[in-house]
C-alpha atoms as a PDB file:
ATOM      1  CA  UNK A   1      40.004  68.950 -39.319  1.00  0.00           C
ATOM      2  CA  UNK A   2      36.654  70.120 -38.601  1.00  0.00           C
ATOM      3  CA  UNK A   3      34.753  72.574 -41.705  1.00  0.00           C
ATOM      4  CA  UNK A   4      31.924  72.861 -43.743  1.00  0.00           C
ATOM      5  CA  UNK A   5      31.326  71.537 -47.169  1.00  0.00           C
ATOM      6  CA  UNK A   6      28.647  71.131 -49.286  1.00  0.00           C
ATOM      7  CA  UNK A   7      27.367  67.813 -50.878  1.00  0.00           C
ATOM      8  CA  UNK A   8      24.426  65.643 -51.390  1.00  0.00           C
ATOM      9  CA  UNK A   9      23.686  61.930 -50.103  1.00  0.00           C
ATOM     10  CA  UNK A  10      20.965  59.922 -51.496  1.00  0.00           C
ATOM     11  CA  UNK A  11      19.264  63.491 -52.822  1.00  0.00           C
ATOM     12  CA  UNK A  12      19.942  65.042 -49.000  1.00  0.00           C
ATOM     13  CA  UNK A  13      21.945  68.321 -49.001  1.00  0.00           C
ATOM     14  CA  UNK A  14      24.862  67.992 -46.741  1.00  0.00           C
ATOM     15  CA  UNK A  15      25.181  70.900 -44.449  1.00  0.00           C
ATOM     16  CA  UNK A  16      29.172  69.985 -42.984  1.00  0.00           C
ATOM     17  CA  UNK A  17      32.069  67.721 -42.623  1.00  0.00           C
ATOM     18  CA  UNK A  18      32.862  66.027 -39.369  1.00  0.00           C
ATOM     19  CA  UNK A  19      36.473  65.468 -38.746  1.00  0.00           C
ATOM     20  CA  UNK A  20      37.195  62.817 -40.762  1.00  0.00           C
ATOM     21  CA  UNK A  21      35.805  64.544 -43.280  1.00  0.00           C
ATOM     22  CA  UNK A  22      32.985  62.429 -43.781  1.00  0.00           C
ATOM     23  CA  UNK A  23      29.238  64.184 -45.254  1.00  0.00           C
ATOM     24  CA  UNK A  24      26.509  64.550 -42.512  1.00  0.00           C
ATOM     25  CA  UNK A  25      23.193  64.620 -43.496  1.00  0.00           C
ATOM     26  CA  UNK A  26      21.005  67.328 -42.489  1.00  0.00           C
ATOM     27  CA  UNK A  27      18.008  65.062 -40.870  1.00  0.00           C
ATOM     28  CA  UNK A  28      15.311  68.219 -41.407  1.00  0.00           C
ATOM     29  CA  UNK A  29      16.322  68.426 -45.159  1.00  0.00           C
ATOM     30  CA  UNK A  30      16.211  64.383 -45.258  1.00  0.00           C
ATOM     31  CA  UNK A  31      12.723  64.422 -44.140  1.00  0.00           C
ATOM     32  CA  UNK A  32      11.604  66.952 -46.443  1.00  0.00           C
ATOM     33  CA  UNK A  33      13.418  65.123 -49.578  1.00  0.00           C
ATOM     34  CA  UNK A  34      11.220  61.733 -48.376  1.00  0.00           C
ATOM     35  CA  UNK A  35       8.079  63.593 -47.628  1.00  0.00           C
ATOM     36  CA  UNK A  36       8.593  65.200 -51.548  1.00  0.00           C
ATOM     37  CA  UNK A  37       8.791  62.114 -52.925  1.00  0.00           C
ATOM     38  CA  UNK A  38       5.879  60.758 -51.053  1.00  0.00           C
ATOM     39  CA  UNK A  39       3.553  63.541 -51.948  1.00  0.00           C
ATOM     40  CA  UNK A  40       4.496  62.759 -55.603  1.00  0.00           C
ATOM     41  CA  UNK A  41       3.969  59.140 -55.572  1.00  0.00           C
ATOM     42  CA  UNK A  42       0.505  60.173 -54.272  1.00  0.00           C
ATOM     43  CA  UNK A  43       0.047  62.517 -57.040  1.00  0.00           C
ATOM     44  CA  UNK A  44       1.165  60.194 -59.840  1.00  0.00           C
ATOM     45  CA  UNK A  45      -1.500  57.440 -57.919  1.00  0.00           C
ATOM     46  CA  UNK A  46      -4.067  59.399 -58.381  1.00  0.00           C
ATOM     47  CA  UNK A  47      -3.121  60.624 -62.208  1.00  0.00           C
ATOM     48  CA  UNK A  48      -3.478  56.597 -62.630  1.00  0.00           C
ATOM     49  CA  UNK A  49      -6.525  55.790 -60.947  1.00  0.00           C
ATOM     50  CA  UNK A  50      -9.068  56.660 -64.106  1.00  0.00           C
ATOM     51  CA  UNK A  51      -7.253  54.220 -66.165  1.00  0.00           C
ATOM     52  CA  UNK A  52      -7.215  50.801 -63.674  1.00  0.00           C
ATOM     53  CA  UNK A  53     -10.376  52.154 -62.625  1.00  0.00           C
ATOM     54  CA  UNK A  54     -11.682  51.680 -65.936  1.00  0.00           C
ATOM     55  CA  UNK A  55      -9.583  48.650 -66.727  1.00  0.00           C
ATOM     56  CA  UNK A  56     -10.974  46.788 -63.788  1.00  0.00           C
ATOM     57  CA  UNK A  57     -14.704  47.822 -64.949  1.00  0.00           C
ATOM     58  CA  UNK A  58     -13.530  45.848 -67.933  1.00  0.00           C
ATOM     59  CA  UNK A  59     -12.456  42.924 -66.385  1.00  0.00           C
ATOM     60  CA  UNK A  60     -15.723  42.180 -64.464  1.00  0.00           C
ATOM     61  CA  UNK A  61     -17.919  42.632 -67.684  1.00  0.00           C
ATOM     62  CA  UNK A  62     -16.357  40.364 -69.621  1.00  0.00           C
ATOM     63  CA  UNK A  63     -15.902  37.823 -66.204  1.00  0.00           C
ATOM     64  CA  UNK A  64     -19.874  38.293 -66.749  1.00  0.00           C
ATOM     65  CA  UNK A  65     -21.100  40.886 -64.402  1.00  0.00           C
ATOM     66  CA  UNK A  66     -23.004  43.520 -64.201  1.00  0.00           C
ATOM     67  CA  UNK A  67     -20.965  46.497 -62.926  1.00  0.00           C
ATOM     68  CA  UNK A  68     -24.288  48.445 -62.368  1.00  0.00           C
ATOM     69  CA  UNK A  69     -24.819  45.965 -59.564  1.00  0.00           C
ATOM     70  CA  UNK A  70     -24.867  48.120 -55.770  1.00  0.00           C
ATOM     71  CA  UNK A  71     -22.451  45.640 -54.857  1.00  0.00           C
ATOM     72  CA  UNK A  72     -20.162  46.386 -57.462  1.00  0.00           C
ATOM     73  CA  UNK A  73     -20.601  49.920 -58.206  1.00  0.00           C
ATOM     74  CA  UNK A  74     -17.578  51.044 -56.351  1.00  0.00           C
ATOM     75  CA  UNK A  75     -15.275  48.040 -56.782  1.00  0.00           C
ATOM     76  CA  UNK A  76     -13.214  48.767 -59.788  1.00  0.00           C
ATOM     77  CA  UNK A  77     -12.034  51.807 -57.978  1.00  0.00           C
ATOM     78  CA  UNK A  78     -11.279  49.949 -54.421  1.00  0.00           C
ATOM     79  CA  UNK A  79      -9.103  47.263 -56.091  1.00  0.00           C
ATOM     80  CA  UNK A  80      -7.496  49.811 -58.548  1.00  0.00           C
ATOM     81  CA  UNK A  81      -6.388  51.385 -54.961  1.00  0.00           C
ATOM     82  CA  UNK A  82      -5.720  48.381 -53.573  1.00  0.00           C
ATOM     83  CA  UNK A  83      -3.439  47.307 -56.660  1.00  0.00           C
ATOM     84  CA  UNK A  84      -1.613  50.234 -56.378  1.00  0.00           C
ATOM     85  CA  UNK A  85      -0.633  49.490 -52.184  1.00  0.00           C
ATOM     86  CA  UNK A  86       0.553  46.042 -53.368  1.00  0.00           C
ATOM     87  CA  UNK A  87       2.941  47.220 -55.888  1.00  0.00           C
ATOM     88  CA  UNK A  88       3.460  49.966 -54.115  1.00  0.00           C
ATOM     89  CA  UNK A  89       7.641  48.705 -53.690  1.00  0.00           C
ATOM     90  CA  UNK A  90       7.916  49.864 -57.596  1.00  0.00           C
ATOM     91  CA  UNK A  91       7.969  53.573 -56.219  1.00  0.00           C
ATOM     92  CA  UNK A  92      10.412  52.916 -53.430  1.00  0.00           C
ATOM     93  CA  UNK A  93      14.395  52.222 -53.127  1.00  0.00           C
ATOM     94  CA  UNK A  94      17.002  50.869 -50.412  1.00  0.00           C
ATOM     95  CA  UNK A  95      18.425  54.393 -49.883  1.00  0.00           C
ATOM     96  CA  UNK A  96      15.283  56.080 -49.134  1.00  0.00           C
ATOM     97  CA  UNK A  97      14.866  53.882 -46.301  1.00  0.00           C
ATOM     98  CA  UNK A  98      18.990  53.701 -44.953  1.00  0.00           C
ATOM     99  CA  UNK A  99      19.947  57.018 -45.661  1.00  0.00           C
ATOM    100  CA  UNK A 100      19.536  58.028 -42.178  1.00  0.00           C
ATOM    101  CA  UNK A 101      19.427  54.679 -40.664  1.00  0.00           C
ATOM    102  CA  UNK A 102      23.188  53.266 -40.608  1.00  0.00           C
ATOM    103  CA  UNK A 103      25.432  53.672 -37.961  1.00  0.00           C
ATOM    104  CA  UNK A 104      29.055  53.503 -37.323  1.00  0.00           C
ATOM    105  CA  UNK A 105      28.848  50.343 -34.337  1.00  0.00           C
ATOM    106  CA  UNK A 106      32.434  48.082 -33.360  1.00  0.00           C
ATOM    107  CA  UNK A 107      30.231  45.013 -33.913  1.00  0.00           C
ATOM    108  CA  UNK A 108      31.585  42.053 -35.912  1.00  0.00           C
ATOM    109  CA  UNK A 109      29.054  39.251 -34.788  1.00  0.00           C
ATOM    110  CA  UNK A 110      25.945  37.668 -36.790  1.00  0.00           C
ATOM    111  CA  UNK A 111      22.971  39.857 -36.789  1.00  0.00           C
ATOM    112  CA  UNK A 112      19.867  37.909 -37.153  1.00  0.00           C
ATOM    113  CA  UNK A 113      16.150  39.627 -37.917  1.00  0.00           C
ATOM    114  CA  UNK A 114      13.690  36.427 -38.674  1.00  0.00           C
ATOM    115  CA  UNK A 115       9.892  35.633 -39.094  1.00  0.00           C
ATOM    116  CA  UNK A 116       9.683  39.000 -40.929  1.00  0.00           C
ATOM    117  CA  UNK A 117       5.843  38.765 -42.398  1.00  0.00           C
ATOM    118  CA  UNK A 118       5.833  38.926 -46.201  1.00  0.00           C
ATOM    119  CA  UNK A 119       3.164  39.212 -48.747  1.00  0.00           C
ATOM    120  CA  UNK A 120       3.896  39.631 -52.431  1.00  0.00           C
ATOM    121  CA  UNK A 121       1.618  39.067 -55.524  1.00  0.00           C
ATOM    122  CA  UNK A 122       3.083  36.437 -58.117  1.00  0.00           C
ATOM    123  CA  UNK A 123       4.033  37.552 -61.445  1.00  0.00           C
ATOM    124  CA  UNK A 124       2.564  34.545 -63.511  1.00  0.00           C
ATOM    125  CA  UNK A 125      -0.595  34.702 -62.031  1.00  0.00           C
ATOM    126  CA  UNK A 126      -1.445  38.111 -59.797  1.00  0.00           C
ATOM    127  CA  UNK A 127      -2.192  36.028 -56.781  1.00  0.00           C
ATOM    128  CA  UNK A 128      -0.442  36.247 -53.512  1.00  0.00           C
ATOM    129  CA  UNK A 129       1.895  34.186 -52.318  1.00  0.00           C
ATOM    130  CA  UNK A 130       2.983  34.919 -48.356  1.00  0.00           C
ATOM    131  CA  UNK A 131       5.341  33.699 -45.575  1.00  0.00           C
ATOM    132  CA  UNK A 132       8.138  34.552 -43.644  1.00  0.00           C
ATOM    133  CA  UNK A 133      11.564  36.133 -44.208  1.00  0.00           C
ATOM    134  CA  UNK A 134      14.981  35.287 -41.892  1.00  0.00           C
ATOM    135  CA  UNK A 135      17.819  37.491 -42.537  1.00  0.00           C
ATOM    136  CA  UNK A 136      21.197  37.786 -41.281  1.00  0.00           C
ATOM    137  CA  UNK A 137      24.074  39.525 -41.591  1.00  0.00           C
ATOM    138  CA  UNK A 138      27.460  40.426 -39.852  1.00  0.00           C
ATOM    139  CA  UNK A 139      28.694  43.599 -39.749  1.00  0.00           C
ATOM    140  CA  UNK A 140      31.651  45.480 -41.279  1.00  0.00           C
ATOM    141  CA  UNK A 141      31.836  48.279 -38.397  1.00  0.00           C
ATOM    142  CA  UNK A 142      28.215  49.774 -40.118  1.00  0.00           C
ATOM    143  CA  UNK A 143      25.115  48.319 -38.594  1.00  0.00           C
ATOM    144  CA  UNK A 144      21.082  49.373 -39.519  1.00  0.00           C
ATOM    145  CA  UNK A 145      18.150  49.871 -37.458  1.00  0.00           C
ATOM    146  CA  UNK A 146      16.666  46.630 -37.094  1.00  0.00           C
ATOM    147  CA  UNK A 147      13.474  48.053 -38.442  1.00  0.00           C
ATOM    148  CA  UNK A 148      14.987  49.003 -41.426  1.00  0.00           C
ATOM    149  CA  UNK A 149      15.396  45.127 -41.942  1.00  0.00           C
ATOM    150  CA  UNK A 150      11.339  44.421 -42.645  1.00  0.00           C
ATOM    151  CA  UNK A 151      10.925  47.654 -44.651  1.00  0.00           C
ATOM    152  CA  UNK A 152      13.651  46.332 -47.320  1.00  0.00           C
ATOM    153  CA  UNK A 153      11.728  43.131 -47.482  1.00  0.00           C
ATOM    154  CA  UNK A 154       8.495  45.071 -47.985  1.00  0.00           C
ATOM    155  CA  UNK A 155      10.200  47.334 -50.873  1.00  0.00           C
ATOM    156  CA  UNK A 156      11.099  44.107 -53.130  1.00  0.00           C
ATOM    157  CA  UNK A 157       8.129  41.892 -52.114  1.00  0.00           C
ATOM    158  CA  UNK A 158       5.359  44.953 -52.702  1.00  0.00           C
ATOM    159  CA  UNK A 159       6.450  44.199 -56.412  1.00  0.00           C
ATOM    160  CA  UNK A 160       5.184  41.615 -59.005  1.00  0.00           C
ATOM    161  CA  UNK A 161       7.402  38.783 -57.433  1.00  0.00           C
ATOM    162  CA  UNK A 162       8.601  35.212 -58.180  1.00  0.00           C
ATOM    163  CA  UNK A 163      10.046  33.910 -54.650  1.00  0.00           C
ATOM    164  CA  UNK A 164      13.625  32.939 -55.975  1.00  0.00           C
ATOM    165  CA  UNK A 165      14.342  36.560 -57.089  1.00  0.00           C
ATOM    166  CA  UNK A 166      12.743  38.603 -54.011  1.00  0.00           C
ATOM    167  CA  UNK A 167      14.991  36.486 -52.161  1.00  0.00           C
ATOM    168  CA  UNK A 168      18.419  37.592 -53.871  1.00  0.00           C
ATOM    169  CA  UNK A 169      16.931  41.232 -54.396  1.00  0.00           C
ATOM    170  CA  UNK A 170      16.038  41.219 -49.932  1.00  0.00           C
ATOM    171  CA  UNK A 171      20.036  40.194 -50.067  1.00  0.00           C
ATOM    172  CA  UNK A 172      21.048  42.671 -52.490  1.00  0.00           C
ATOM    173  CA  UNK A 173      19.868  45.382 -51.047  1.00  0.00           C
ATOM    174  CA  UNK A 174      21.207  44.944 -47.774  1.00  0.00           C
ATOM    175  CA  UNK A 175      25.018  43.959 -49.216  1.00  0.00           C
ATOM    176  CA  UNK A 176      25.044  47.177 -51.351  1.00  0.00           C
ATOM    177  CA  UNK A 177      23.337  49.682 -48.611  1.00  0.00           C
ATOM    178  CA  UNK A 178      25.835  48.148 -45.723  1.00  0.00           C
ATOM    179  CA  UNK A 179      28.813  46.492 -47.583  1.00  0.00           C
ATOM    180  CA  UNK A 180      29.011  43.909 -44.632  1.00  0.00           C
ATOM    181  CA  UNK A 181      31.088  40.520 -44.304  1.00  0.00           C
ATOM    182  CA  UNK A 182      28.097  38.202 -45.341  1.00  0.00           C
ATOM    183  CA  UNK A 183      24.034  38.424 -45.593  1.00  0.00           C
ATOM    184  CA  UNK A 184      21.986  35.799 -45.850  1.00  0.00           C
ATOM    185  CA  UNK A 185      18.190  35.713 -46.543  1.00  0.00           C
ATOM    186  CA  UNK A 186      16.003  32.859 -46.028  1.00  0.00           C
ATOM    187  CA  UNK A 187      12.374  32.861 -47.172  1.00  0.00           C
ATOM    188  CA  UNK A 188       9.606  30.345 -46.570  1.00  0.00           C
ATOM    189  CA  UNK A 189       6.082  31.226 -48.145  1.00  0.00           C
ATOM    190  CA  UNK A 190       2.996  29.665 -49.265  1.00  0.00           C
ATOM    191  CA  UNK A 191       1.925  30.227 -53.075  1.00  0.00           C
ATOM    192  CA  UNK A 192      -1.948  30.261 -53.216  1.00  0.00           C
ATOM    193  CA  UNK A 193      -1.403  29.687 -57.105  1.00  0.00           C
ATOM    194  CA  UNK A 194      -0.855  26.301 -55.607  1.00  0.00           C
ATOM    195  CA  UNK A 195      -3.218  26.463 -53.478  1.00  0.00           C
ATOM    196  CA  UNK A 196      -6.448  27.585 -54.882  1.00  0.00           C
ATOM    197  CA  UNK A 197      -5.722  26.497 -58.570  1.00  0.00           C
ATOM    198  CA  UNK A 198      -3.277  24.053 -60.511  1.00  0.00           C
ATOM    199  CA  UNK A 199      -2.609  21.352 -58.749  1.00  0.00           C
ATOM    200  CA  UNK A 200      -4.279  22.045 -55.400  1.00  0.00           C
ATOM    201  CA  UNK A 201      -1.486  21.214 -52.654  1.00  0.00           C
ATOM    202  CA  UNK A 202      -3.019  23.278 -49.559  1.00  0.00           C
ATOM    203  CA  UNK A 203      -0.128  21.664 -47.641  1.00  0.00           C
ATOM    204  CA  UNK A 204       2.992  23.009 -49.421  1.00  0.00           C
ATOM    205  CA  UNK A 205       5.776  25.335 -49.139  1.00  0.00           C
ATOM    206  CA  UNK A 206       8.515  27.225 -50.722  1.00  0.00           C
ATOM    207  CA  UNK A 207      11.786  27.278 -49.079  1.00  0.00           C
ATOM    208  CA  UNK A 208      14.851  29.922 -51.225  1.00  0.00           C
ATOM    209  CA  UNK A 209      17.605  31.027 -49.822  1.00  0.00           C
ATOM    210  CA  UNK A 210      20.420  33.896 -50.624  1.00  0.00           C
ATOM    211  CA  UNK A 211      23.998  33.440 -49.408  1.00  0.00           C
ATOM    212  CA  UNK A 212      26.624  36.299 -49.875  1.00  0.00           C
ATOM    213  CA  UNK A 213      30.041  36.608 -48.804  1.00  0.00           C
ATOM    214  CA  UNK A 214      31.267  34.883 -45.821  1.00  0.00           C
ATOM    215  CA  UNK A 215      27.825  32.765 -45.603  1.00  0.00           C
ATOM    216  CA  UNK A 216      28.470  31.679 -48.661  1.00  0.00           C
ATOM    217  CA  UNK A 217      32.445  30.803 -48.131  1.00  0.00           C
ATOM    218  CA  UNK A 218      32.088  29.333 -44.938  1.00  0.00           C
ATOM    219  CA  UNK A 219      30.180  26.358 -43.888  1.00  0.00           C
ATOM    220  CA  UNK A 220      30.027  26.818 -40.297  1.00  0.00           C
ATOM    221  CA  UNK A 221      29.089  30.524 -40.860  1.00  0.00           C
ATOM    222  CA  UNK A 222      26.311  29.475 -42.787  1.00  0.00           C
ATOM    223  CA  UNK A 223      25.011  26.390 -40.480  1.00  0.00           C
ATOM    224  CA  UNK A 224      25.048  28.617 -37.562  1.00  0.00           C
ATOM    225  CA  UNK A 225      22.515  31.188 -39.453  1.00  0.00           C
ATOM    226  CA  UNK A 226      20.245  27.814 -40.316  1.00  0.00           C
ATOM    227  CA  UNK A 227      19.815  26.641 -36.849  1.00  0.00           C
ATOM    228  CA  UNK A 228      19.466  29.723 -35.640  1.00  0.00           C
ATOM    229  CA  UNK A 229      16.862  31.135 -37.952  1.00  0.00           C
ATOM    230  CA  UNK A 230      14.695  28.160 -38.045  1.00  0.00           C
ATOM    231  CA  UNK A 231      14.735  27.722 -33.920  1.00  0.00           C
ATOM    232  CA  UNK A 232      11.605  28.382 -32.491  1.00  0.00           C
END
C-alpha cells in the first residue's frame, strides 16, 4: 500500500511511505538539516574563540614567554583553532553521518574495513596518541557505505580519548546505527605520552579490542576477523 505520511528521521522530514510502509527521507531536506547544524557549530566556534584565545595567551606566560614575541603573536589563536578541529567529534553523532547512508543489501558475510588512520588527543595528558583502526561486522540484511566506516572512527576519536573506551564507543556506534549479527573493532596506536615523557618507550604499542554479538559468542567468528585484519 503505497501513500504519503509525514514523519521525521534523525531531524529529516519524511516526505512518503513506500509500500511497506517504511519513512523515506527526503535527501534535499537531509542536506539542509546537516548543512544547519554545520553552520551552527561554526557559529558557536567562533563565539568560543576569545576565551581559548585568551586562555592559551595564559598558558605561554606563565610557561615563561613573551607573547609579544613576532613569533608568537598569533599563536594562541592558531592552536585555540586547532583545539577546536581535534575535538571537533564533541559536536558530531552516528546518525548525522548514517542517516542517509544504510541500505537494505541480502548480505550475511563478514564485512571488514581495516588500517583506518586514527588520531585522538589523550585525556590525562592532551597529547596525541595515533594508529590504526580494523573493524568488522556482518550484516543483518542493512549494510553502510564503507566510508561511513572511518567517519564513525573520526567522531569518537576527535574527542578527549583513552584508547580502551574509543574502542567500545567505534563498536557502539556501529551496533546501534546497523543492529547487525556481530562488530568487532580492533585498534592499534602509539601513545606519545609514552613516548616523549614518562617512561620513554619509543618502541611500544597499544593493542584493544571490542567484540559484540556473534564475535563475541563464537570463536571461529572471531579468529577469522583476527587473521584477517592483521594480514598484510
Amino acid at each position: 500500500m503505497n501513500g504519503h505520511c509525514n514523519g521525521t528521521v534523525n531531524g529529516a522530514t519524511a516526505d512518503f511511505c513506500n509500500g511497506f510502509g517504511e519513512l523515506i527521507i527526503d535527501s534535499k531536506k537531509s542536506a539542509a538539516h546537516r548543512q544547519h547544524e554545520t553552520s551552527r557549530k561554526q557559529s558557536e566556534d567562533k563565539s568560543r574563540l576569545p576565551a581559548l584565545e585568551t586562555a592559551y595567551t595564559s598558558i605561554l606566560r606563565h610557561l615563561g614567554e613573551d607573547t609579544d614575541r613576532e613569533g608568537l603573536l598569533r599563536t594562541p589563536l592558531r592552536a585555540a583553532k586547532a583545539i577546536q578541529f581535534l575535538t571537533k567529534g564533541y559536536h558530531e553523532t552516528v546518525d548525522d553521518v548514517l542517516n542517509d547512508a544504510i541500505f537494505d543489501e541480502d548480505h550475511n558475510e563478514m564485512v571488514i574495513v581495516k588500517d583506518i588512520d586514527m588520531f585522538s588527543l589523550c585525556e590525562h595528558h592532551m597529547v596525541p596518541f595515533f594508529g590504526k583502526v580494523h573493524i568488522g561486522y556482518i550484516p543483518n540484511r542493512k549494510v553502510v557505505g564503507l566510508s561511513k566506516l572511518a567517519r564513525i572512527v573520526e567522531i569518537f576519536s576527535r574527542r578527549l580519548q583513552v584508547q580502551e573506551r574509543l574502542t567500545k564507543q567505534i563498536a557502539v556506534g556501529i551496533a546501534d546505527a546497523l543492529k547487525p549479527k556481530g562488530v568487532a573493532v580492533v585498534i592499534e596506536a602509539t601513545h606519545m605520552c609514552m613516548v616523549m615523557r614518562g617512561v620513554q618507550k619509543i618502541n611500544s604499542r597499544t593493542m584493544t579490542s571490542t567484540m559484540l554479538g556473534i564475535y563475541l559468542e563464537d570463536p571461529k567468528t572471531r579468529e577469522e576477523f583476527l587473521m584477517l585484519s592483521q594480514r598484510a
